[in-house]
Protein backbone atom coordinates (compact mmCIF):
# COMPACT_ATOMS: atom_id res chain seq x y z
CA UNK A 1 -12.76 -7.20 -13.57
CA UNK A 2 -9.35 -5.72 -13.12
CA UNK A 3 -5.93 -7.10 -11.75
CA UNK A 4 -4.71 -6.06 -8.28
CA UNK A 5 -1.47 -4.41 -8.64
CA UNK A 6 0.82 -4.24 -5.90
CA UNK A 7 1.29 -0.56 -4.87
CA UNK A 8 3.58 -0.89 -1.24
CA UNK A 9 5.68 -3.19 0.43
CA UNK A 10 5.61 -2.71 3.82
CA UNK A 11 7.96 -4.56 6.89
CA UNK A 12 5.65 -6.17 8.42
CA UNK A 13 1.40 -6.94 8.90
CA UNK A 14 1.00 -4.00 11.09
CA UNK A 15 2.90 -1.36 8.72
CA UNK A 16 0.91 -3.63 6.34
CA UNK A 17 -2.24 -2.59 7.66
CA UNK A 18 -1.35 1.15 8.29
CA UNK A 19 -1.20 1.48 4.52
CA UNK A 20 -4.34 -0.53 3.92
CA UNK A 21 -5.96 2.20 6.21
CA UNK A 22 -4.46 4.94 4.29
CA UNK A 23 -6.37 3.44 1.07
CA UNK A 24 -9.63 2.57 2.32
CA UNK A 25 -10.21 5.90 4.26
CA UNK A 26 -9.33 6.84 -0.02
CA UNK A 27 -11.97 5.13 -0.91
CA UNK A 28 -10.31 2.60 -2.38
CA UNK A 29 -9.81 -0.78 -2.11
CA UNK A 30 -6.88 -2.51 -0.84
CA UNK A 31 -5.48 -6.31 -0.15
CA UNK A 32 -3.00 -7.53 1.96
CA UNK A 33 -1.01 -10.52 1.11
CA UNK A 34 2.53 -12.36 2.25
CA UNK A 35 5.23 -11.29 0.03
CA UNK A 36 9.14 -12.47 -0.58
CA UNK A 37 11.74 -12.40 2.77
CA UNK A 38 9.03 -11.47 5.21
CA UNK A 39 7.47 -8.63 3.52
CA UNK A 40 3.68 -7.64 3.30
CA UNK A 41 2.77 -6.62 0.18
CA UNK A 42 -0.42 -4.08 -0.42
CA UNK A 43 -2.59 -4.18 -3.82
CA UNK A 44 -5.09 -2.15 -4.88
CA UNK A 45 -7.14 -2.44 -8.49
CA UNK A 46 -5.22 -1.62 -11.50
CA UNK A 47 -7.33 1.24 -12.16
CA UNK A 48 -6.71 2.50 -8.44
CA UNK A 49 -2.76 2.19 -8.98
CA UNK A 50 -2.26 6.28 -9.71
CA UNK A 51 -4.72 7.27 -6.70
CA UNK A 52 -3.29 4.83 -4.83
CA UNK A 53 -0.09 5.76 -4.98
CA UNK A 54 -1.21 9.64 -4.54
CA UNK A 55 -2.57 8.32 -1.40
CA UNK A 56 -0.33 6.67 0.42
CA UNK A 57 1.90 9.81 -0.79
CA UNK A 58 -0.04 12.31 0.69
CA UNK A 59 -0.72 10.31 4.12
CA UNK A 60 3.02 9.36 5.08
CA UNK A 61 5.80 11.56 6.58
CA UNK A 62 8.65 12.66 3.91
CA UNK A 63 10.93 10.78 6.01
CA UNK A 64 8.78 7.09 6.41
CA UNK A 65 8.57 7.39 1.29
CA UNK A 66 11.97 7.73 1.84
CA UNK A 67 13.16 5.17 4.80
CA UNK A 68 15.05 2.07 4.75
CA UNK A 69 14.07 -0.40 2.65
């Protein structure tokens, strides 16, 4: 079994969720979880970490990759 690997932090559960969306509709398999100062973090399986990341990539506006922190 591999490690989950955390591919997105996101601002909050719904944003959270969005992503999570994103990934499953992939095909791939994704976990919420609490992160550090509010955050939601998003993991996927290490050996979904490239796809993953093509993914989310593909499915967000220029403007949202590149937003605030």
């Amino acid at each position: 079994m591999t490690g989950m690997v955390r591919v997105a932090v996101a601002g909050d559960v719904a944003e959270a969720e969005e992503i999570q969306e994103i990934l499953r509709s992939a095909g791939i398999d994704a976990e919420i979880a609490d992160g550090e100062d509010d955050s939601v973090t998003v993991s996927v399986p290490e050996s979904s970490v490239e796809q993953a990341q093509d993914a989310i990539e593909a499915m967000t506006e220029p403007e949202d990759v590149i937003g605030e922190p």
